[in-house]
N, C-alpha and C. Protein backbone atom coordinates (compact mmCIF):
# COMPACT_ATOMS: atom_id res chain seq x y z
N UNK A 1 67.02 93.18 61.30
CA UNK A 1 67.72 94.34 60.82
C UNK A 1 68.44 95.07 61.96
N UNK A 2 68.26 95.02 62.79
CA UNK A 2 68.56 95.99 64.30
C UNK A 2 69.34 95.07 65.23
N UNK A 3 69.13 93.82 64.41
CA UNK A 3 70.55 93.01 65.22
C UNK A 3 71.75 93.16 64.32
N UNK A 4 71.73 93.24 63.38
CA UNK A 4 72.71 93.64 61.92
C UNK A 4 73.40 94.89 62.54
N UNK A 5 73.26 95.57 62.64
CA UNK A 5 73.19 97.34 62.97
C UNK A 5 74.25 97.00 64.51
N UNK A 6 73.05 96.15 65.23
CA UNK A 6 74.47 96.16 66.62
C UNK A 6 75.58 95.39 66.19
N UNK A 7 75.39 94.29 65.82
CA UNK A 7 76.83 93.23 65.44
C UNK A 7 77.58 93.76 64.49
N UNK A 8 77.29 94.62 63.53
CA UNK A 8 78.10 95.70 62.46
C UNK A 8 78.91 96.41 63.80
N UNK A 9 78.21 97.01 64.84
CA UNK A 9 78.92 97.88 65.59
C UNK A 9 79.81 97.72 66.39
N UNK A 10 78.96 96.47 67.34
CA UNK A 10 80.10 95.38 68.27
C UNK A 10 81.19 94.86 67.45
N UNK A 11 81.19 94.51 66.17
CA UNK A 11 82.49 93.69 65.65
C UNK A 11 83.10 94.36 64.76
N UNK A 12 83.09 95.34 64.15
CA UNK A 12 83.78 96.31 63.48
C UNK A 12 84.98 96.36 63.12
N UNK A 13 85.51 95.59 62.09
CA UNK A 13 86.87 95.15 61.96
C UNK A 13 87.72 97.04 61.96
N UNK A 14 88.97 97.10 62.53
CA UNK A 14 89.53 98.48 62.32
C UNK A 14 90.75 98.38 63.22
N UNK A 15 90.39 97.52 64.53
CA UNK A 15 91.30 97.92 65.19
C UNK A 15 91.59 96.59 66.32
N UNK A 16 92.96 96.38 66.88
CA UNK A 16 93.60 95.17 67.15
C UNK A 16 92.35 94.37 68.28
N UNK A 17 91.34 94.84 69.04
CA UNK A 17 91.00 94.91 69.72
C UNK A 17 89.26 93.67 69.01
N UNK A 18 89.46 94.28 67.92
CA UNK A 18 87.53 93.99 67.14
C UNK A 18 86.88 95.16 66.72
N UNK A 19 86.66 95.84 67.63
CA UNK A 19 85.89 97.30 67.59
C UNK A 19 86.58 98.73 67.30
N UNK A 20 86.22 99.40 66.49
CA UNK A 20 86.52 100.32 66.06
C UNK A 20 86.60 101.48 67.01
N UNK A 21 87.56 102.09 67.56
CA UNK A 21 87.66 103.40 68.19
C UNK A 21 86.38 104.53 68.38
N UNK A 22 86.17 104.40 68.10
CA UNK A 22 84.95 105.49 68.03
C UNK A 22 83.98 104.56 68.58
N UNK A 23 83.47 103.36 67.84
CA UNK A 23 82.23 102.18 68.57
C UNK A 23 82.75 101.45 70.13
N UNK A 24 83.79 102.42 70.78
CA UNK A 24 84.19 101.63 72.00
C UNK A 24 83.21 102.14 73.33
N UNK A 25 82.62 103.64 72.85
CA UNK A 25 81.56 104.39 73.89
C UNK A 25 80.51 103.11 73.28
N UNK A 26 80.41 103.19 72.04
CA UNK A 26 78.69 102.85 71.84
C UNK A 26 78.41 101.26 72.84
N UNK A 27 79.85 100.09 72.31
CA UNK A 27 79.78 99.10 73.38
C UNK A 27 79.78 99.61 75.15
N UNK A 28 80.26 100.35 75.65
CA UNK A 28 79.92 100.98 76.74
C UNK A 28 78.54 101.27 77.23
N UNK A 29 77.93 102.08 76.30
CA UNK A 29 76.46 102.53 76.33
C UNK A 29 75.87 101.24 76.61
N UNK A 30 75.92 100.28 75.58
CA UNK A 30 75.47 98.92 75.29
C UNK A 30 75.25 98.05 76.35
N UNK A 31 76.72 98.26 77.02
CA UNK A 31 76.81 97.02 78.59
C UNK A 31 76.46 98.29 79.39
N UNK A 32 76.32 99.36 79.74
CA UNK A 32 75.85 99.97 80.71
C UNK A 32 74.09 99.99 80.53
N UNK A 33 73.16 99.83 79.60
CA UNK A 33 72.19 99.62 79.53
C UNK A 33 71.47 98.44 79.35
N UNK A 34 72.47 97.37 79.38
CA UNK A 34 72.16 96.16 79.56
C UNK A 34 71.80 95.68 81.20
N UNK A 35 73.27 95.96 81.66
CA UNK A 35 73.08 95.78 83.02
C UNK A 35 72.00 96.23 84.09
N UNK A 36 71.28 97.57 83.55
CA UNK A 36 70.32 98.10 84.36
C UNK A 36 68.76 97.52 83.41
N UNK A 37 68.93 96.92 82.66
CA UNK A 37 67.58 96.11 81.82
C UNK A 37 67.53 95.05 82.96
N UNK A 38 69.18 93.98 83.18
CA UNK A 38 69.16 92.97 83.69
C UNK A 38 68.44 93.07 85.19
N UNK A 39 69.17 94.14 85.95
CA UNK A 39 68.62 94.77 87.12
C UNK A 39 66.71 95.03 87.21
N UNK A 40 66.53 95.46 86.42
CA UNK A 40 65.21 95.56 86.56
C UNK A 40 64.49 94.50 85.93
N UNK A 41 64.59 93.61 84.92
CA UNK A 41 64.60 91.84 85.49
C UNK A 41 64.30 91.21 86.55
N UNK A 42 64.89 91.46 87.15
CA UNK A 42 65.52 90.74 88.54
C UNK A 42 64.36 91.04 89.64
N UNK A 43 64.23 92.55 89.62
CA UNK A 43 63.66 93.49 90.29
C UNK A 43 61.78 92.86 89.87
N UNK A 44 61.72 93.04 88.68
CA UNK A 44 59.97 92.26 88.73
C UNK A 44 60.17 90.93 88.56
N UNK A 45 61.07 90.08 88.55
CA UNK A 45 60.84 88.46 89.13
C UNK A 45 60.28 88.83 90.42
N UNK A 46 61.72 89.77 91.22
CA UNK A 46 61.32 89.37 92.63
C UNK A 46 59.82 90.15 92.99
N UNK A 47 59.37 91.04 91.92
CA UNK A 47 57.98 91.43 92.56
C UNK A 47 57.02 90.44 92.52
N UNK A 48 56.92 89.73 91.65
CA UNK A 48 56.13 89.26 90.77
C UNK A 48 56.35 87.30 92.13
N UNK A 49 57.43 87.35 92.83
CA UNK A 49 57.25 86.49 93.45
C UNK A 49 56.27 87.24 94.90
N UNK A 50 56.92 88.12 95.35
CA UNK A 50 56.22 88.54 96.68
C UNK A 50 54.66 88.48 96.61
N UNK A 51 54.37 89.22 95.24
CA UNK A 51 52.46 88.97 94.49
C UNK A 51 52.16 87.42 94.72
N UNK A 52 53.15 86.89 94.29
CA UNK A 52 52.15 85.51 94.22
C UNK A 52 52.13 85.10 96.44
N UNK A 53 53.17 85.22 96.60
CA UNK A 53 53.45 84.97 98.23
C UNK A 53 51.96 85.54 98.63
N UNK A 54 51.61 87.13 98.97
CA UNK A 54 50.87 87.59 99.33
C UNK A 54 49.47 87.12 98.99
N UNK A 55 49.10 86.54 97.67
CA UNK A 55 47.61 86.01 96.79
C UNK A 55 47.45 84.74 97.93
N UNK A 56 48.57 84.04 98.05
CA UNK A 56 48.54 82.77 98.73
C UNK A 56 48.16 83.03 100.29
N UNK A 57 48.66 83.75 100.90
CA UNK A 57 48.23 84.56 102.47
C UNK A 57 46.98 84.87 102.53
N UNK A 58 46.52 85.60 101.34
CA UNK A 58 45.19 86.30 101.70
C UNK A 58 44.28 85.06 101.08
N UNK A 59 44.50 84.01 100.78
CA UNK A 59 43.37 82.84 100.69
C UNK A 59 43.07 82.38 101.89
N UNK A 60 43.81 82.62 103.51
CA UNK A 60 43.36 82.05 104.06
C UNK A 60 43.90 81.35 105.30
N UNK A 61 44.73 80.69 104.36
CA UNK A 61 45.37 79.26 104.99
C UNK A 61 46.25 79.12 105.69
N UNK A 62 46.64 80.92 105.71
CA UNK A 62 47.80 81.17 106.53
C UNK A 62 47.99 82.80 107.02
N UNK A 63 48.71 83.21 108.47
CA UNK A 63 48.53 84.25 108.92
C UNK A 63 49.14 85.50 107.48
N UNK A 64 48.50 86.34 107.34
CA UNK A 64 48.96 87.77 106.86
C UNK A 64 49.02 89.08 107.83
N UNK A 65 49.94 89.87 107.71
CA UNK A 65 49.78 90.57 108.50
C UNK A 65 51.11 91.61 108.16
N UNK A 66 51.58 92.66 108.95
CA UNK A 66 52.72 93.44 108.70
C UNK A 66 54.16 93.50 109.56
């Protein structure tokens, strides 16, 4: 239902473009809150790699330190 609701909004027949004048902020909103979802993505891969790096150091097998 809530993908209906965006693709009603993103494709909005009205105007030469696809999107309706008024739904041109809401696609805005859309890719501006996408991009900072994608960003913080990115952001706990790369934590989520350094965790595993560090689990592997403190077994032992290799120097840890700062």
């Amino acid at each position: 239902m809530i993908w209906h609701k965006i693709r009603s909004r993103l494709f909005k027949a009205g105007s030469a473009s696809g999107t309706a004048p008024a739904d041109k902020g809401v696609v805005k909103i859309f890719r501006k809150r996408y991009a900072r979802f994608r960003k913080l993505l990115d952001a706990n891969a790369a934590l989520a790699e350094l965790m595993a790096d560090m689990e592997s150091k403190l077994g032992g097998k290799s120097l840890f330190g700062m």
